[in-house]
PDB file of N, CA and C in Angstrom:
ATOM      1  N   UNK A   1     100.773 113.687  94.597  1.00  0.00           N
ATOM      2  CA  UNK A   1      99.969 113.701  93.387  1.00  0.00           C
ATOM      3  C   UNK A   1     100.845 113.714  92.146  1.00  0.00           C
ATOM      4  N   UNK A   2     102.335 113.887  92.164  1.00  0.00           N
ATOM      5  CA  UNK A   2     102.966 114.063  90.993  1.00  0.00           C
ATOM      6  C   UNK A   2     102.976 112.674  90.351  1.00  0.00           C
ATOM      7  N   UNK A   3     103.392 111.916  91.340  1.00  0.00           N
ATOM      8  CA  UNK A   3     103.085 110.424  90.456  1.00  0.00           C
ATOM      9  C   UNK A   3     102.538 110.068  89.896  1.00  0.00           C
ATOM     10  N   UNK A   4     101.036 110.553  90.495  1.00  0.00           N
ATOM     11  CA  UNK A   4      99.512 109.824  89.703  1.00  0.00           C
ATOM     12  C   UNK A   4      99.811 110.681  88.591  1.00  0.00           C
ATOM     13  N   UNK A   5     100.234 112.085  88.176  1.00  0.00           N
ATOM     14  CA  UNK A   5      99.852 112.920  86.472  1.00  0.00           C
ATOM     15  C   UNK A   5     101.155 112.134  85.839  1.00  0.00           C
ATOM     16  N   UNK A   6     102.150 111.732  86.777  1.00  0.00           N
ATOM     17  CA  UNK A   6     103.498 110.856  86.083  1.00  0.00           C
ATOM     18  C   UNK A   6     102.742 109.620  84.802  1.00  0.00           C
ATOM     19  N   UNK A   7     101.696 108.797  85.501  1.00  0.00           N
ATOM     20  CA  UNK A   7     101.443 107.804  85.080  1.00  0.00           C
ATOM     21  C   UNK A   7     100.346 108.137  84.534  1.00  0.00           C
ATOM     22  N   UNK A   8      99.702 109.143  84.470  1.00  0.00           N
ATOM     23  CA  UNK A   8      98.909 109.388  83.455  1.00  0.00           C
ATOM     24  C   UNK A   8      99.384 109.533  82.059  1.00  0.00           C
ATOM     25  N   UNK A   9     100.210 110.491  82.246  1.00  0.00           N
ATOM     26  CA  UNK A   9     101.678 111.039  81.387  1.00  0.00           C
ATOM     27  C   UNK A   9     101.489 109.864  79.958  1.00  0.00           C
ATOM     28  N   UNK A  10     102.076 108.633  81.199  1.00  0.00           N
ATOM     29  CA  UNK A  10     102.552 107.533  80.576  1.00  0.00           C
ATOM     30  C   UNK A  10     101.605 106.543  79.721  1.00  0.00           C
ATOM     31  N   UNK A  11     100.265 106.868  80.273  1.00  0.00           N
ATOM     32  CA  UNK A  11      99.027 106.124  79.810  1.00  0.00           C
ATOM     33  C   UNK A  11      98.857 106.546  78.917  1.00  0.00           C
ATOM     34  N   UNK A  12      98.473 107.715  78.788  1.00  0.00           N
ATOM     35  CA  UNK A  12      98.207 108.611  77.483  1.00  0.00           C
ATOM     36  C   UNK A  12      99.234 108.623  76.648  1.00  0.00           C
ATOM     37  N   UNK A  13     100.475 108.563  76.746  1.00  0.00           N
ATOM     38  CA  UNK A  13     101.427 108.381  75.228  1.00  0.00           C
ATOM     39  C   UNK A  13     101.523 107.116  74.636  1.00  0.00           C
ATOM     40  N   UNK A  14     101.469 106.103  75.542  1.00  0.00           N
ATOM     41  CA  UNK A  14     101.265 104.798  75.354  1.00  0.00           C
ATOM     42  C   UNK A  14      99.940 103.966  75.088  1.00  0.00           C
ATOM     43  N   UNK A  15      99.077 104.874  74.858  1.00  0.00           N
ATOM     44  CA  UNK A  15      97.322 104.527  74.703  1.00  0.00           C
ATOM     45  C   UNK A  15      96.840 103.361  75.416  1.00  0.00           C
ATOM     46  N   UNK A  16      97.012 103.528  77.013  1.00  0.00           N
ATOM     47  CA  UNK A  16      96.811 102.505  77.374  1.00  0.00           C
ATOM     48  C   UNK A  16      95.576 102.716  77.964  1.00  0.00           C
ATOM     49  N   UNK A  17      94.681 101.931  78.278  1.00  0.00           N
ATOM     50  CA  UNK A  17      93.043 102.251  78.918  1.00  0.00           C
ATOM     51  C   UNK A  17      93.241 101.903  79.804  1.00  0.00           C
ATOM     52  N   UNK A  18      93.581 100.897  80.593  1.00  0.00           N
ATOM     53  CA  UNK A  18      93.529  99.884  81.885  1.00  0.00           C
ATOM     54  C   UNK A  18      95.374 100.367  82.472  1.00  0.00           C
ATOM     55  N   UNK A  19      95.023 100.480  83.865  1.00  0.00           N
ATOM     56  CA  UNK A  19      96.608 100.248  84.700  1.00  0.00           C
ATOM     57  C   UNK A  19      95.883  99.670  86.064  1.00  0.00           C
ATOM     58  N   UNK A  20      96.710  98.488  86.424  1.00  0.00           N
ATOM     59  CA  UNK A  20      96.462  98.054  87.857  1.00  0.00           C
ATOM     60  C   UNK A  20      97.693  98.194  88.455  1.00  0.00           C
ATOM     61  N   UNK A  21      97.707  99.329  89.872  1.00  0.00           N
ATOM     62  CA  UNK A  21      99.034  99.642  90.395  1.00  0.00           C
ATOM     63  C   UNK A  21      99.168  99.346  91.343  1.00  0.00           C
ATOM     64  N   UNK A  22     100.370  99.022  92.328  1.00  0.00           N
ATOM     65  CA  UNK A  22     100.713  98.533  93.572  1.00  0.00           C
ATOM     66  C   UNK A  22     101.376  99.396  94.168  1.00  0.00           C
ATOM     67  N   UNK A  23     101.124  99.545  95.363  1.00  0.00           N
ATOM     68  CA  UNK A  23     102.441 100.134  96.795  1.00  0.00           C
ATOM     69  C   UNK A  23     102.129 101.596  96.616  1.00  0.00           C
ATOM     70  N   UNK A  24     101.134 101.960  96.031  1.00  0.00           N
ATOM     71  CA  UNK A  24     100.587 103.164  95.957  1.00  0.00           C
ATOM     72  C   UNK A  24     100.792 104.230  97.353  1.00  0.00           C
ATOM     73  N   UNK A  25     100.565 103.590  98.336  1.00  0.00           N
ATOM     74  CA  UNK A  25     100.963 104.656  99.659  1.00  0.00           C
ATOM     75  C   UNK A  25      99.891 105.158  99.812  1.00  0.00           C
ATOM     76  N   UNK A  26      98.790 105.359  99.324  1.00  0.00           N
ATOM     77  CA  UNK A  26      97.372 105.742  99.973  1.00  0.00           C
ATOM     78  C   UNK A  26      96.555 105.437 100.962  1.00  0.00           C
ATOM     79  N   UNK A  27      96.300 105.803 102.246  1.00  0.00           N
ATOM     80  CA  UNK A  27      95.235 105.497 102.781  1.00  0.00           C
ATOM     81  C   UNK A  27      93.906 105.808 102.760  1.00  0.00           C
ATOM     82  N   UNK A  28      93.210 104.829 103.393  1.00  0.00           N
ATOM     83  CA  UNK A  28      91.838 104.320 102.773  1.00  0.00           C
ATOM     84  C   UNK A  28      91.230 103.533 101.615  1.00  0.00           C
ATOM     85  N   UNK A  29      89.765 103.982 101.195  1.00  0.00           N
ATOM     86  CA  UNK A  29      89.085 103.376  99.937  1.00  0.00           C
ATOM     87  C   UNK A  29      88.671 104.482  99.414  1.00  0.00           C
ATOM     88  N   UNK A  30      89.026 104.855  98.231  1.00  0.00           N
ATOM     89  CA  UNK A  30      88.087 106.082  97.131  1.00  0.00           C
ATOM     90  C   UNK A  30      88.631 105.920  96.376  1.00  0.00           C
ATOM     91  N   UNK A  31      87.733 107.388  95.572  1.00  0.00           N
ATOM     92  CA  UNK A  31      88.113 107.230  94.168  1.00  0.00           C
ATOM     93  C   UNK A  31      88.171 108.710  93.579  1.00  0.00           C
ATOM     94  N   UNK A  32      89.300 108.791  92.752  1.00  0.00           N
ATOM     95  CA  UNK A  32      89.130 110.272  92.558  1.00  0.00           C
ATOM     96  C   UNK A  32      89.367 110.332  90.947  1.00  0.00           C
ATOM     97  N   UNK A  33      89.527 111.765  90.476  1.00  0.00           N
ATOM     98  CA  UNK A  33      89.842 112.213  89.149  1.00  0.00           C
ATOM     99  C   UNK A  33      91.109 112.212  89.402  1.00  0.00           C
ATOM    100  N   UNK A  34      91.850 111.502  87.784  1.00  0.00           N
ATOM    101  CA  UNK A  34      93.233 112.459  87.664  1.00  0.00           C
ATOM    102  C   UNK A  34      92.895 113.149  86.477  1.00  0.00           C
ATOM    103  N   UNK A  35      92.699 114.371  86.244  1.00  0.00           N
ATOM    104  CA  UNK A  35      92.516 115.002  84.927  1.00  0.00           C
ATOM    105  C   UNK A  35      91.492 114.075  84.213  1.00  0.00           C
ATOM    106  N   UNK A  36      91.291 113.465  82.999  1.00  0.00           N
ATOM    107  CA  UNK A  36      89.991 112.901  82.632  1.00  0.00           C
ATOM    108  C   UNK A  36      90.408 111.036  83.028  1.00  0.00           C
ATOM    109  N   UNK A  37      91.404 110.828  84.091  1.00  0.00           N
ATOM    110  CA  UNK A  37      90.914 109.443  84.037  1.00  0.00           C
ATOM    111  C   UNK A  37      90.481 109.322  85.662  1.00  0.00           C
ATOM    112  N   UNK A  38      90.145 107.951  85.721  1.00  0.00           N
ATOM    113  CA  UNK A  38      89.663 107.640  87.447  1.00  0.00           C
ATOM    114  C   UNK A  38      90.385 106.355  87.826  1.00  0.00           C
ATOM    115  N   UNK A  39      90.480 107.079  88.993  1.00  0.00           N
ATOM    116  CA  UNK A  39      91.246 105.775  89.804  1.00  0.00           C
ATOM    117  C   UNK A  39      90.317 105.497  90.929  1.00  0.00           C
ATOM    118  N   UNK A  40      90.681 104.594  90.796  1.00  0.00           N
ATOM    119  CA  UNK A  40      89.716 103.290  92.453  1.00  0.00           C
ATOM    120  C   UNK A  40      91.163 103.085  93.392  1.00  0.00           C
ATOM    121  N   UNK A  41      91.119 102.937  94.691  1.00  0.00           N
ATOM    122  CA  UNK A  41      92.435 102.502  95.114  1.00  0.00           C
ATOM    123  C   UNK A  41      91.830 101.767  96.367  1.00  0.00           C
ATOM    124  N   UNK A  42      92.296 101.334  97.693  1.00  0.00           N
ATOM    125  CA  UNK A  42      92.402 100.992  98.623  1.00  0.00           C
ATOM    126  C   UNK A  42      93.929 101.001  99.193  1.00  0.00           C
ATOM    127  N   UNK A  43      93.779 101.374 100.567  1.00  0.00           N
ATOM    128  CA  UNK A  43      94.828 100.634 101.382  1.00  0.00           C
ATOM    129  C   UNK A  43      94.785 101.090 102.747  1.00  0.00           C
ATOM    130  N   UNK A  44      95.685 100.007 103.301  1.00  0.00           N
ATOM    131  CA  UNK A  44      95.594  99.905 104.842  1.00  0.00           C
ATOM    132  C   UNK A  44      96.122 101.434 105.724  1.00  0.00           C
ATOM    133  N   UNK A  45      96.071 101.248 106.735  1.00  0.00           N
ATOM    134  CA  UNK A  45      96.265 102.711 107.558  1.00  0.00           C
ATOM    135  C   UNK A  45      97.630 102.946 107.644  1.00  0.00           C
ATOM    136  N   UNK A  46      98.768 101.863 107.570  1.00  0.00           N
ATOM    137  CA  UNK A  46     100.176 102.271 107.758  1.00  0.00           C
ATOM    138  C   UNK A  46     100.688 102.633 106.469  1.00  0.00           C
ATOM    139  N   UNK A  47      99.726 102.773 105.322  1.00  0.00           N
ATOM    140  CA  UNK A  47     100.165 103.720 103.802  1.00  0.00           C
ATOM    141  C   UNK A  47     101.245 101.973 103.648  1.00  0.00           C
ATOM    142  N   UNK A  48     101.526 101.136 103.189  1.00  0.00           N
ATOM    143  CA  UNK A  48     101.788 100.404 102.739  1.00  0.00           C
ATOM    144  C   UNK A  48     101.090  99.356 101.914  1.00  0.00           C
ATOM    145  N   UNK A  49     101.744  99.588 100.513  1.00  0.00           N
ATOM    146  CA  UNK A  49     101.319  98.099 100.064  1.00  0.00           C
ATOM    147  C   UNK A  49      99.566  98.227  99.023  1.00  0.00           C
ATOM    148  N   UNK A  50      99.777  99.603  99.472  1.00  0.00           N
ATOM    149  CA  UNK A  50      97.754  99.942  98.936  1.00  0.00           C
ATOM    150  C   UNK A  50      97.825  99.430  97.170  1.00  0.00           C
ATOM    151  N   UNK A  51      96.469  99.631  96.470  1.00  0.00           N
ATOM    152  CA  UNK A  51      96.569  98.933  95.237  1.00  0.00           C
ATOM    153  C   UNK A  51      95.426  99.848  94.809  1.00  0.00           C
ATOM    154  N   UNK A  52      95.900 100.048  93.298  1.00  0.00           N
ATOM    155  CA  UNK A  52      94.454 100.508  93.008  1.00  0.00           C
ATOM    156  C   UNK A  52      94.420 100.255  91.221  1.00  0.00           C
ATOM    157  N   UNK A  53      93.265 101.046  90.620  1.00  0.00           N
ATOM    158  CA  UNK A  53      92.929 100.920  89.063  1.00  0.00           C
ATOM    159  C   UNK A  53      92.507 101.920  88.844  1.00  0.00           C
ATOM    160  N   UNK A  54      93.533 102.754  87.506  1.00  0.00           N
ATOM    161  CA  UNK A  54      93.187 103.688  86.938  1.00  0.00           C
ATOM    162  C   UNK A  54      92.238 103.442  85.283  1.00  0.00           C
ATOM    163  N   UNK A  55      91.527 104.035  84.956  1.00  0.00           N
ATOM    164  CA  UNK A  55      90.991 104.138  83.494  1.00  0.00           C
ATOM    165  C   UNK A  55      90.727 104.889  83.273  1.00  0.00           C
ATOM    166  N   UNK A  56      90.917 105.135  81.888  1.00  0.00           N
ATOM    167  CA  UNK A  56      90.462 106.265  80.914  1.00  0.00           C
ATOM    168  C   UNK A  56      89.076 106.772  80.538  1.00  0.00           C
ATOM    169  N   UNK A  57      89.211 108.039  79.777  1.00  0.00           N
ATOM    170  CA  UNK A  57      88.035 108.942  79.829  1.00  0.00           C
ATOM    171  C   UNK A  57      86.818 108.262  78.962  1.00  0.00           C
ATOM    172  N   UNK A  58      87.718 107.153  78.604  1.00  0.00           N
ATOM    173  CA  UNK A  58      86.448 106.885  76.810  1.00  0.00           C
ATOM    174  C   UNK A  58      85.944 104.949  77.574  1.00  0.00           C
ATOM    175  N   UNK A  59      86.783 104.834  79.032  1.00  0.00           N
ATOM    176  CA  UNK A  59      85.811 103.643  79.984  1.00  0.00           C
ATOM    177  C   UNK A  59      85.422 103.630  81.315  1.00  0.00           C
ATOM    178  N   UNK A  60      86.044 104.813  81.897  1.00  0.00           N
ATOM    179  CA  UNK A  60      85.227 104.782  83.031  1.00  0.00           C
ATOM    180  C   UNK A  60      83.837 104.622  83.444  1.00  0.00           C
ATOM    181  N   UNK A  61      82.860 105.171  82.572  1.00  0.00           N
ATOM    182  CA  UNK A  61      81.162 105.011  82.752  1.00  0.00           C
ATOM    183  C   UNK A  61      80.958 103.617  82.388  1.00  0.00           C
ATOM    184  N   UNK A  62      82.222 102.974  82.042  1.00  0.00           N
ATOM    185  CA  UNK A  62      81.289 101.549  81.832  1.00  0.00           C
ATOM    186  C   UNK A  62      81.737 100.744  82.953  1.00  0.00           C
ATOM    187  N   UNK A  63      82.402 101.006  83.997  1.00  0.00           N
ATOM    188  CA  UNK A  63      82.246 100.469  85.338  1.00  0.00           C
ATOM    189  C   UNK A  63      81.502 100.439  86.198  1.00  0.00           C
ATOM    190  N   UNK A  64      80.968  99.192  86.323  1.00  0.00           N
ATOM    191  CA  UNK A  64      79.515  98.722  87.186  1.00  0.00           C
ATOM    192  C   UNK A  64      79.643  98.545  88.427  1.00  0.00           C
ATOM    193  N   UNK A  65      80.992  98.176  88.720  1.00  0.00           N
ATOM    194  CA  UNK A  65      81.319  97.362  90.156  1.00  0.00           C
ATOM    195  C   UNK A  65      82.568  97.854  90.721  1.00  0.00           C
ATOM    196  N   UNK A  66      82.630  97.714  91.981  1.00  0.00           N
ATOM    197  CA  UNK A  66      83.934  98.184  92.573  1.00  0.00           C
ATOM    198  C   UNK A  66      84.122  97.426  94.039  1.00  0.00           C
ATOM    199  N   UNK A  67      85.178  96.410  94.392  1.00  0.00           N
ATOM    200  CA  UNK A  67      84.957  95.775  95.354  1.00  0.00           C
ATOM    201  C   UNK A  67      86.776  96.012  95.909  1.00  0.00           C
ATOM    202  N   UNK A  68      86.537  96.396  97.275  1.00  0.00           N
ATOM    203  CA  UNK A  68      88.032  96.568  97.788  1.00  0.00           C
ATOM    204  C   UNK A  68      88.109  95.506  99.387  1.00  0.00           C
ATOM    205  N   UNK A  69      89.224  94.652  98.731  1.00  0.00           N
ATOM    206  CA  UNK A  69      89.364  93.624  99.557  1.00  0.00           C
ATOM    207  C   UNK A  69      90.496  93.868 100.730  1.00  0.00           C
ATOM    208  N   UNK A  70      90.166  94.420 101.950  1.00  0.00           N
ATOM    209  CA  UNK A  70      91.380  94.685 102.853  1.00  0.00           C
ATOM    210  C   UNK A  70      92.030  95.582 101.810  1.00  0.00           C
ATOM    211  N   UNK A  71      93.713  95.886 101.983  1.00  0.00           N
ATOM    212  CA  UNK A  71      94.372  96.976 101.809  1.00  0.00           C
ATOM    213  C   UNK A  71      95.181  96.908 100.223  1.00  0.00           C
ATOM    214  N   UNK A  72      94.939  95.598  99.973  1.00  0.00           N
ATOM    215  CA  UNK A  72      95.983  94.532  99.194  1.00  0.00           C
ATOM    216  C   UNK A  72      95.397  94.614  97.798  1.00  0.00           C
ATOM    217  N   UNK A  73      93.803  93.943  98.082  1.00  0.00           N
ATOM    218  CA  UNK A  73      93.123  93.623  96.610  1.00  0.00           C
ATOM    219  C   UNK A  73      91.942  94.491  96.473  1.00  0.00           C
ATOM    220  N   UNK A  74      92.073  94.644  94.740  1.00  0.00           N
ATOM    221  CA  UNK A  74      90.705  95.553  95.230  1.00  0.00           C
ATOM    222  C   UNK A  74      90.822  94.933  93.112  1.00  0.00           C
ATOM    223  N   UNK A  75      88.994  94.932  92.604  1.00  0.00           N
ATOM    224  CA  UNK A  75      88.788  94.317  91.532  1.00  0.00           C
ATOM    225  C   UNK A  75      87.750  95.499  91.163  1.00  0.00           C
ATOM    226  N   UNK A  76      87.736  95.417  89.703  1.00  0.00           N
ATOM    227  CA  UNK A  76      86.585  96.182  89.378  1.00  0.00           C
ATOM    228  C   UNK A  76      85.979  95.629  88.166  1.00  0.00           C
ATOM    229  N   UNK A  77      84.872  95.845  87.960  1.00  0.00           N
ATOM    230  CA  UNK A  77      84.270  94.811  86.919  1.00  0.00           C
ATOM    231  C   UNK A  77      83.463  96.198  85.865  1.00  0.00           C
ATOM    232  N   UNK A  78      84.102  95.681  84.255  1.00  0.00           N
ATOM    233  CA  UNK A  78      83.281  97.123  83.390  1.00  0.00           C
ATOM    234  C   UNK A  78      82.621  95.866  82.418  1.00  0.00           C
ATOM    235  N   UNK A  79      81.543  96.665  81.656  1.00  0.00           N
ATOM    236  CA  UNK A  79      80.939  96.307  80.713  1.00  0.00           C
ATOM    237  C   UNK A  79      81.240  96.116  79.171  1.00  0.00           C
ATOM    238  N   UNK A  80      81.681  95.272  78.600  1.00  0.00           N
ATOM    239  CA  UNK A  80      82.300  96.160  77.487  1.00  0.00           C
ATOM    240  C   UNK A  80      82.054  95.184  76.439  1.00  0.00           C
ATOM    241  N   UNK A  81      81.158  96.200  75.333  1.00  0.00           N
ATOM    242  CA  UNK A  81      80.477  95.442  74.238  1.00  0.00           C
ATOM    243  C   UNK A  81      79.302  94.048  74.459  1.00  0.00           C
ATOM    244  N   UNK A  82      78.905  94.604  75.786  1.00  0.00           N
ATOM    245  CA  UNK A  82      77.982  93.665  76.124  1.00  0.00           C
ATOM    246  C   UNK A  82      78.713  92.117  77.053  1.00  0.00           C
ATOM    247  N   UNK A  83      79.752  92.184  76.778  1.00  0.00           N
ATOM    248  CA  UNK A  83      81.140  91.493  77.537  1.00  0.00           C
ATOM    249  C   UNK A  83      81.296  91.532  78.886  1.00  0.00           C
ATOM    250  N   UNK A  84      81.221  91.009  80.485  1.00  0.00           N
ATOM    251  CA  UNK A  84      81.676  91.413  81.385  1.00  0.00           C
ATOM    252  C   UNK A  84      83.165  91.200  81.474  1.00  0.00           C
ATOM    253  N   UNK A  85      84.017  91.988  81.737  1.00  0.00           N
ATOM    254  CA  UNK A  85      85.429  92.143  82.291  1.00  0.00           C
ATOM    255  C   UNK A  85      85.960  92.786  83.405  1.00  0.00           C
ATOM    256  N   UNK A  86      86.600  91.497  84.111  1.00  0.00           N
ATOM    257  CA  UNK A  86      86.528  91.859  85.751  1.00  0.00           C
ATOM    258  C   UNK A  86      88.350  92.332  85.476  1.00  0.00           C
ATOM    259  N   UNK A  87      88.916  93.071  86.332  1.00  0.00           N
ATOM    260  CA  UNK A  87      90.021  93.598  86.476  1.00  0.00           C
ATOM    261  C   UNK A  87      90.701  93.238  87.617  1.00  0.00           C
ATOM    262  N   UNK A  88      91.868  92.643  88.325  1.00  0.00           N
ATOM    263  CA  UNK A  88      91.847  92.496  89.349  1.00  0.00           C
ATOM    264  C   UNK A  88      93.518  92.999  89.793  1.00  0.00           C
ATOM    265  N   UNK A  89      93.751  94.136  90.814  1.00  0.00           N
ATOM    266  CA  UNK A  89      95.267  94.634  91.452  1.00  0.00           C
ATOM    267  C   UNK A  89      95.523  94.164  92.705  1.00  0.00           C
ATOM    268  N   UNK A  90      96.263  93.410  92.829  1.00  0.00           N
ATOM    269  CA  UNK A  90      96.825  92.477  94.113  1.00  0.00           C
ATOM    270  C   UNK A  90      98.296  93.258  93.999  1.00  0.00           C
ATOM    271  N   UNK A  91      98.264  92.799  95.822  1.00  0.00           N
ATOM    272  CA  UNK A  91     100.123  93.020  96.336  1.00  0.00           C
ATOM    273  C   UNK A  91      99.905  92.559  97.199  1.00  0.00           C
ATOM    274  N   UNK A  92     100.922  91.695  96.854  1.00  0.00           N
ATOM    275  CA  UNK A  92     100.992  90.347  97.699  1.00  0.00           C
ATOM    276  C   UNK A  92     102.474  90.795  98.720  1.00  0.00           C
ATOM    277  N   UNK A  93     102.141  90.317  99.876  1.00  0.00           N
ATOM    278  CA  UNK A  93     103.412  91.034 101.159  1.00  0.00           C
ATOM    279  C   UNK A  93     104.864  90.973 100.574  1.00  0.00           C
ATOM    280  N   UNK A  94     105.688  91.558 100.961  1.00  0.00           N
ATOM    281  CA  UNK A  94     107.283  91.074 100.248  1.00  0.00           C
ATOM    282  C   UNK A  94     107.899  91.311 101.316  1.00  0.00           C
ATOM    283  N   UNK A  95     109.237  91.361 100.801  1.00  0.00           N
ATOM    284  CA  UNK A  95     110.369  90.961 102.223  1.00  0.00           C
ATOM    285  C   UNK A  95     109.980  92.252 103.050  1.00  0.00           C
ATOM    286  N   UNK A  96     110.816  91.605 104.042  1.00  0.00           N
ATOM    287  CA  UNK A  96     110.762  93.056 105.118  1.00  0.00           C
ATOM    288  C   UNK A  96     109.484  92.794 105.985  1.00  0.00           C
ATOM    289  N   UNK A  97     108.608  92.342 105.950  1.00  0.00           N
ATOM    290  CA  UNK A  97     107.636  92.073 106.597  1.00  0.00           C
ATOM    291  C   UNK A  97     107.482  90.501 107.148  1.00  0.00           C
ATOM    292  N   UNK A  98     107.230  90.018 108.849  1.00  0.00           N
ATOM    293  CA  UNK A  98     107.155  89.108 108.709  1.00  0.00           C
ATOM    294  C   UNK A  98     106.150  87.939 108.395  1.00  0.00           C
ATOM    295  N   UNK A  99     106.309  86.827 108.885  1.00  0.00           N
ATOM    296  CA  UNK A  99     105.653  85.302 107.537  1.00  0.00           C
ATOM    297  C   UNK A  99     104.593  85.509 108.525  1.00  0.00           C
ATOM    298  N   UNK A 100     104.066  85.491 109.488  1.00  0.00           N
ATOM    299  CA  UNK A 100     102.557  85.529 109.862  1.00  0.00           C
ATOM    300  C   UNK A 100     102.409  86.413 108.853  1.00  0.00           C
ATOM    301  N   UNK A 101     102.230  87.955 108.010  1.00  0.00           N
ATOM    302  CA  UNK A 101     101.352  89.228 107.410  1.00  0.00           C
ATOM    303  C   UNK A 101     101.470  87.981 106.247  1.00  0.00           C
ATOM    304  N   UNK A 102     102.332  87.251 105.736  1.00  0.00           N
ATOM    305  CA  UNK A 102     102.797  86.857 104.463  1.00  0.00           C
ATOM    306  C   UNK A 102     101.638  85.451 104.563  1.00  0.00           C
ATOM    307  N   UNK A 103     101.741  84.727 105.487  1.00  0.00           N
ATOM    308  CA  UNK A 103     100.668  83.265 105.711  1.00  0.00           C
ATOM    309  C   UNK A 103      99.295  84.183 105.760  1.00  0.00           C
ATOM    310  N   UNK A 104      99.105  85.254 106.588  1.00  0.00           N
ATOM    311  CA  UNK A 104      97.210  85.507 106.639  1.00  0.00           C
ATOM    312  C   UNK A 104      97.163  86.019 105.150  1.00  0.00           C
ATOM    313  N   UNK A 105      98.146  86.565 104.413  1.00  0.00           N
ATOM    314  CA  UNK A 105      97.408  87.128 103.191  1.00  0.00           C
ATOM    315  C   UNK A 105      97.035  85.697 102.013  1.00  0.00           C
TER     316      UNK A 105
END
C-alpha cells in the first residue's frame, strides 16, 4: 500500500485528476479508496502486468462505467460537463515473457 499513498503523494502536488498505471502487482478486479481518491485496477493471478485508474475526490462520482479486459486492459468512462470521456490503461507484454503471451495479447 505504500506505493498507492506514494502516488497519491504525487497526484496531489502535481494537481493531477486522472493516472492510468501499469505492472501494478495486484490480483484480481476492484476497487478501493486511497484516502479521498479511487482506484479501479485489474489483474491476472500471477500478480503481473495488472493495470488500473486512479481519480480524484472532485471526479470520481462522475464515473458511469467500468470495464476490465483480462489482466492487461481495463477502461473507464466519466461524464464530464455533459461530455463523455472514456479513459483507457493498457500493458502490453514485454521482454521476458514469451511471443505466444506477446501474439494472443
Amino acid at each position: 500500500m505504500g506505493k498507492s499513498l506514494e502516488l497519491i503523494d504525487v497526484m496531489r502536488r502535481r494537481r493531477i485528476n486522472i493516472a492510468c498505471i501499469q505492472e501494478t502487482r495486484w490480483k484480481g478486479m476492484k476497487a478501493k479508496m486511497l484516502d479521498e481518491f479511487k482506484l479501479w485496477y485489474v489483474g491476472d493471478q500471477s500478480g503481473r502486468g495488472g493495470v488500473g485508474i486512479v481519480v480524484d475526490k472532485d471526479l470520481k462520482n462522475d464515473v458511469v462505467d467500468v470495464k476490465r479486459v483480462r489482466g492487461r486492459i481495463i477502461s473507464l468512462k466519466l461524464v464530464l460537463d455533459k461530455e463523455v470521456v472514456n479513459f483507457i490503461s493498457v500493458y502490453a507484454p514485454q521482454a521476458g515473457l514469451d511471443e505466444s503471451c506477446k501474439l494472443q495479447f
